[in-house]
Protein backbone atom coordinates (compact mmCIF):
# COMPACT_ATOMS: atom_id res chain seq x y z
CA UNK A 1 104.17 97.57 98.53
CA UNK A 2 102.89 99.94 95.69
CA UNK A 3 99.45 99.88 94.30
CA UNK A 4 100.55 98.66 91.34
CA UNK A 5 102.27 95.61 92.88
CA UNK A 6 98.84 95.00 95.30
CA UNK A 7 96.89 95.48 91.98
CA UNK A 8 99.08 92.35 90.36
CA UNK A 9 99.01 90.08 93.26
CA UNK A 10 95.35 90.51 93.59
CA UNK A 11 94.60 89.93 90.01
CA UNK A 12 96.83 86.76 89.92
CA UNK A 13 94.91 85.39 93.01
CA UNK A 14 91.59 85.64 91.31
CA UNK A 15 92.76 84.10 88.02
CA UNK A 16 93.74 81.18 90.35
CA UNK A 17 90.56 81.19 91.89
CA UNK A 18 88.65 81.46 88.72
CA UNK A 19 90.72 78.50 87.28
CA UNK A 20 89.32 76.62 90.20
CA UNK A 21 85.76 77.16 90.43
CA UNK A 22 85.50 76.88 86.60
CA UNK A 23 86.39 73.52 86.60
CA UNK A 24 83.86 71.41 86.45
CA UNK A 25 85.88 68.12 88.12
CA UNK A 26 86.53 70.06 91.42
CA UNK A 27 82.65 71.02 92.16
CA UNK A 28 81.81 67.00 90.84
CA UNK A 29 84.44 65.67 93.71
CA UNK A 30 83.24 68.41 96.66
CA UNK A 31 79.27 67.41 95.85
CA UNK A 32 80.54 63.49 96.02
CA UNK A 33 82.51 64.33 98.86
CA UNK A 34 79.31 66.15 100.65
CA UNK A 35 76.90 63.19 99.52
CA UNK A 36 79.53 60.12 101.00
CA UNK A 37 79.50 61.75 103.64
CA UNK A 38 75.68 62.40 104.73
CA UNK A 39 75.37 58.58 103.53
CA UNK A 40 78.17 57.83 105.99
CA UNK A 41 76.93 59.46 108.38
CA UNK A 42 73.56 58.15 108.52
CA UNK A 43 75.26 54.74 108.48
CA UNK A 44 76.89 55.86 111.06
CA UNK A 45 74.52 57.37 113.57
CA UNK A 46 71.81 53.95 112.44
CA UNK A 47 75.12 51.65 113.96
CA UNK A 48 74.75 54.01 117.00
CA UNK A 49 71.22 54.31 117.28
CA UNK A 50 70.98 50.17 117.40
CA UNK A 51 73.91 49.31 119.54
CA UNK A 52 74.57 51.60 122.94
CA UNK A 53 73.75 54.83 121.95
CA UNK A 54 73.75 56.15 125.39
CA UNK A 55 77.75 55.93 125.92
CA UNK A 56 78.20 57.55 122.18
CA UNK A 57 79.64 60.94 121.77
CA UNK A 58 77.86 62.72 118.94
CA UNK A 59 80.77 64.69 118.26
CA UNK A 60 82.30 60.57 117.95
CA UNK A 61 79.81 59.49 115.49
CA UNK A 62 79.53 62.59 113.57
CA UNK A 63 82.70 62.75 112.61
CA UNK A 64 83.37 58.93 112.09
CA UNK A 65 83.48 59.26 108.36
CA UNK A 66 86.44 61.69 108.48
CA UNK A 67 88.44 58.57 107.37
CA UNK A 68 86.69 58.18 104.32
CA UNK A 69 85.72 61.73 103.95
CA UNK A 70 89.79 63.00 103.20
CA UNK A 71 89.48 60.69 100.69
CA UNK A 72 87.42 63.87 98.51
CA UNK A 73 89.82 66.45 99.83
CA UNK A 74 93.09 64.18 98.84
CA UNK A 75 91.35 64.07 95.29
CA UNK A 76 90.41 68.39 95.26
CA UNK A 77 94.30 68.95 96.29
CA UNK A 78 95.35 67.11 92.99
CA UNK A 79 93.05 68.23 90.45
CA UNK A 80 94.15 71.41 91.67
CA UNK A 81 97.51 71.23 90.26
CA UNK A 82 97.53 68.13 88.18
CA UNK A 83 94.42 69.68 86.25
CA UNK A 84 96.71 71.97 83.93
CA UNK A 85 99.07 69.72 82.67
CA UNK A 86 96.28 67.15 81.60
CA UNK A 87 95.78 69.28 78.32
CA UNK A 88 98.84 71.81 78.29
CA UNK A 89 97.12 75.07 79.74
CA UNK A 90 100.16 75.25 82.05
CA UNK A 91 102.41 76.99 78.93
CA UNK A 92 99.58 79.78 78.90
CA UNK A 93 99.48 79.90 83.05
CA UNK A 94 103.65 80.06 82.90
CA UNK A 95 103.56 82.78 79.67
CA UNK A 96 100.81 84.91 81.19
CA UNK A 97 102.60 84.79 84.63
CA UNK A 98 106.22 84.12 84.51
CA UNK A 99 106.74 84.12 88.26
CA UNK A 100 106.58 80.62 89.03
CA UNK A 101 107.08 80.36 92.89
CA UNK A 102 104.55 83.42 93.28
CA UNK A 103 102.09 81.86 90.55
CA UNK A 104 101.95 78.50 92.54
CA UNK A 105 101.82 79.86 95.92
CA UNK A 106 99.04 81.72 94.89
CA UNK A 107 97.26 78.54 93.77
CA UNK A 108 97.78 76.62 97.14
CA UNK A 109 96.44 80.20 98.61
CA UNK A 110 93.25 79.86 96.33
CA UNK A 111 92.88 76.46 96.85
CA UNK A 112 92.90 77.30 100.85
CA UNK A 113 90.59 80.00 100.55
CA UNK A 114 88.39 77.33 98.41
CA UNK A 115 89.00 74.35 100.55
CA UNK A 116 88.21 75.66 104.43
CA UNK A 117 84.27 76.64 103.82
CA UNK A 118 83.31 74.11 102.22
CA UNK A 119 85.24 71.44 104.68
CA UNK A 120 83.45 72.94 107.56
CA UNK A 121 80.34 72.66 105.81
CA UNK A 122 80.97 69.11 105.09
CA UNK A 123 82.38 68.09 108.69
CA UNK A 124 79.36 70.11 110.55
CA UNK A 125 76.64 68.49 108.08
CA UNK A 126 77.68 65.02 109.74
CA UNK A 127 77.42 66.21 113.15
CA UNK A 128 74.45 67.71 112.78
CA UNK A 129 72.89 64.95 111.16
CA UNK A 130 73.99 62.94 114.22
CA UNK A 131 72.52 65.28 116.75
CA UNK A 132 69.15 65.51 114.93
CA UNK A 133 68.71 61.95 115.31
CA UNK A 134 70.69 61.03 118.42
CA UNK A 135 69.68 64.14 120.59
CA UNK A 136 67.48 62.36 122.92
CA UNK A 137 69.52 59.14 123.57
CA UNK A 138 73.50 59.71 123.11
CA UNK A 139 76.18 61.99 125.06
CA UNK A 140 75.76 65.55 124.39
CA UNK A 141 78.67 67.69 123.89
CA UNK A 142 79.17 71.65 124.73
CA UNK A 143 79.33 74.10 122.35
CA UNK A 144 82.99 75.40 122.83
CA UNK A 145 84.03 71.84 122.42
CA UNK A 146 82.04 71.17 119.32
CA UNK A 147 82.99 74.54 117.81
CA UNK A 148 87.07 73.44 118.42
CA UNK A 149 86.33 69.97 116.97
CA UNK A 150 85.09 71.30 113.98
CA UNK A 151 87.54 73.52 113.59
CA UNK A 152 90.27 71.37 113.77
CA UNK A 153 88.57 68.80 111.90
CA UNK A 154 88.53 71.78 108.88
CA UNK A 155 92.20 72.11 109.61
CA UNK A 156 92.88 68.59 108.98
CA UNK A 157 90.51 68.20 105.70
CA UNK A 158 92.27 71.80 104.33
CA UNK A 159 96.46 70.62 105.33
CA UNK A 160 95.64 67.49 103.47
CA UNK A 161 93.96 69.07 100.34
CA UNK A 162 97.54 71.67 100.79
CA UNK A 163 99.43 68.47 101.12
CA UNK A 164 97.90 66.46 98.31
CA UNK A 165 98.44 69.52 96.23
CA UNK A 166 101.64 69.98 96.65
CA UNK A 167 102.46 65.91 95.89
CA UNK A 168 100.31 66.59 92.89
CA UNK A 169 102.76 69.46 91.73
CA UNK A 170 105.70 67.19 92.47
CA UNK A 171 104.08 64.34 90.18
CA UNK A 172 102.57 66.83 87.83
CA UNK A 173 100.57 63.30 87.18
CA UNK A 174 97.17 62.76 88.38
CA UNK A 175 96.81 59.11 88.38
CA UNK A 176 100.47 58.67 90.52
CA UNK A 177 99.72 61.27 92.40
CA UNK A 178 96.44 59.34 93.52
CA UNK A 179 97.90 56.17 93.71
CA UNK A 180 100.66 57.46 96.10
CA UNK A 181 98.57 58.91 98.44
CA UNK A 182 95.16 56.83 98.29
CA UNK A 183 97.28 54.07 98.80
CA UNK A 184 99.26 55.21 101.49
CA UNK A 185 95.78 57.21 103.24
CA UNK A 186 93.74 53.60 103.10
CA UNK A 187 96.22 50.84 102.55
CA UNK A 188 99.66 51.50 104.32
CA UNK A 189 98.90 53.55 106.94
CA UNK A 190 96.08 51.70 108.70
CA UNK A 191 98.57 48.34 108.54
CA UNK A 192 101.24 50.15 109.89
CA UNK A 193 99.91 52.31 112.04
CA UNK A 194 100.14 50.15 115.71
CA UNK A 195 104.11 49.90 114.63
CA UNK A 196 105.66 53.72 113.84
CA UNK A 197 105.04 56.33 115.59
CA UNK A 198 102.46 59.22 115.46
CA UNK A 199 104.56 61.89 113.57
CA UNK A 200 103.44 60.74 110.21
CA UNK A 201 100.57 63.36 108.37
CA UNK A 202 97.02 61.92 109.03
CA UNK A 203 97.85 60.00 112.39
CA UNK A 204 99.19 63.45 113.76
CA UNK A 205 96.35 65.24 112.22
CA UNK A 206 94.10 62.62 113.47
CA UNK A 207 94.36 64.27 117.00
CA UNK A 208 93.16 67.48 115.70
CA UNK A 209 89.64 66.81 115.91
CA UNK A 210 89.29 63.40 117.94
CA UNK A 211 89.82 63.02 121.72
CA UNK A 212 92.24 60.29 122.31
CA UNK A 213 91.16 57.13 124.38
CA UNK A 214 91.94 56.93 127.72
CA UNK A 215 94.09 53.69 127.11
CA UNK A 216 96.64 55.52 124.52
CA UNK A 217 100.05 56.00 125.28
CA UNK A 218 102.20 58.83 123.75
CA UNK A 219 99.39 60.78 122.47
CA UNK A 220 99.58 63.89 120.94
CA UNK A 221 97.40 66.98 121.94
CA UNK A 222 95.55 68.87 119.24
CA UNK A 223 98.07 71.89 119.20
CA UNK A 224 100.47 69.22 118.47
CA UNK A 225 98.81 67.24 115.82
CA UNK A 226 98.23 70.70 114.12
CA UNK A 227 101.77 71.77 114.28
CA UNK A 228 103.20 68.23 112.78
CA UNK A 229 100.77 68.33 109.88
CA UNK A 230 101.68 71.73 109.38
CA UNK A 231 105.17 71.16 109.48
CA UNK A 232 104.46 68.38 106.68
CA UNK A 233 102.45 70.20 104.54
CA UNK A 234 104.82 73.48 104.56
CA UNK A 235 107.61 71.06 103.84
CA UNK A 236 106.14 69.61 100.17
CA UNK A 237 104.66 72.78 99.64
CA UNK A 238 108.32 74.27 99.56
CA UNK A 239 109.61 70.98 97.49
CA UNK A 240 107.41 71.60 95.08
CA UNK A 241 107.61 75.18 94.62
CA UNK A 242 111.53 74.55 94.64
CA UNK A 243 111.34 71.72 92.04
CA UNK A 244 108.22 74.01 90.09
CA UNK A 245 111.08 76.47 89.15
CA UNK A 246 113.49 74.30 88.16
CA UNK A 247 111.55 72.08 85.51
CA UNK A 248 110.34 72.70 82.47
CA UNK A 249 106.72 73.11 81.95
């Protein structure tokens, strides 16, 4: 690659980035996110801390608002890419960079590169708050199994924010786009969920970062639930690049 074509890629990857941390509605949902989810979890560990404590995982009740938490990272993906169409800046993105597939694969890079710190942040601040309060009466953990918990629990919150994005650029809509996938995260999923099976995104990623029950049948490991949500997001992440240049802007 020639130092002219390095030069372009990396300038293209920090105008993504800039477009992201200059907009004021992505820091407004990650600081909502962060707050829900210290208020969950102190919800969380009081529930624990009253009822039997003693057979409670920390790692468990630290991470028991990840169901609510994806809730902010479903929202980041699709102000990512729903953001520009809102008031048209998306001519100016496609006339200052005409490459299309590259300019958009560069925005689900940014958005990664965005999306993991701040995800681990947010799923360690719960489990720490847990273990401050519940260090002298619930199960302790080790720290090689913490560390892999929270590491797949980032995985999980940074496929889904890749996932949602890449719905968002199919819907180029953000209020659909929501819709869709709040709906389907909250509403259809947790009715359906005893009935189909465990391929579908967030039940496969939920084995990322939770242990499964001893009474489960058919459960998925966490290599697996990584690889099915990956498969899913790399899947609408090529749809939408495909359908991005086709359409018009």
């Amino acid at each position: 690659m020639s130092v002219s074509s390095s030069r372009k890629i990396t300038q293209i990857l920090g105008a993504e980035l800039d477009k992201l941390v200059t907009l004021p509605l992505i820091w407004f949902t990650l600081m909502g996110t962060f707050i829900l989810n210290l208020v969950l979890a102190a919800a969380f560990t009081s529930a624990g801390l009253q009822g039997a404590a003693g057979t409670q995982s920390i790692l468990n009740i630290g991470l028991a608002s990840m169901g609510y938490l994806q809730a902010g990272f479903i929202i980041l993906g699709i102000l990512a890419t729903c953001s520009e169409y809102t008031g048209g800046q998306i001519r100016t993105t496609l006339t200052t960079i005409p490459w299309r597939g590259f300019q958009l694969s560069t925005k689900y890079l940014s958005l990664a590169i965005i999306t993991i710190p701040v995800a681990f942040i947010i799923a360690a601040s719960g489990v720490l708050y847990a273990f401050i309060m519940m260090r002298d009466t619930s199960v302790g953990f080790e720290i090689d199994t913490m560390i892999k918990t929270l590491v797949g629990a980032t995985g999980y919150l940074t496929l889904t924010t890749l996932l949602s994005a890449a719905i968002g650029a199919l819907l180029r809509r953000t209020t659909p786009a929501l819709v869709i996938l709040l709906g389907y995260y909250f509403v259809v999923s947790p009715l359906t969920r005893d009935f189909l099976p465990k391929y579908f995104p967030d039940t496969a990623g939920y084995y990322m970062y939770m242990p499964p029950s001893s009474d489960e049948i058919n459960v998925l490991t966490p290599m697996q639930g990584t690889g099915i949500l990956m498969l899913w997001t790399l899947i609408f992440i090529t749809v939408a690049i495909v359908f991005y240049r086709k359409r018009d802007a």
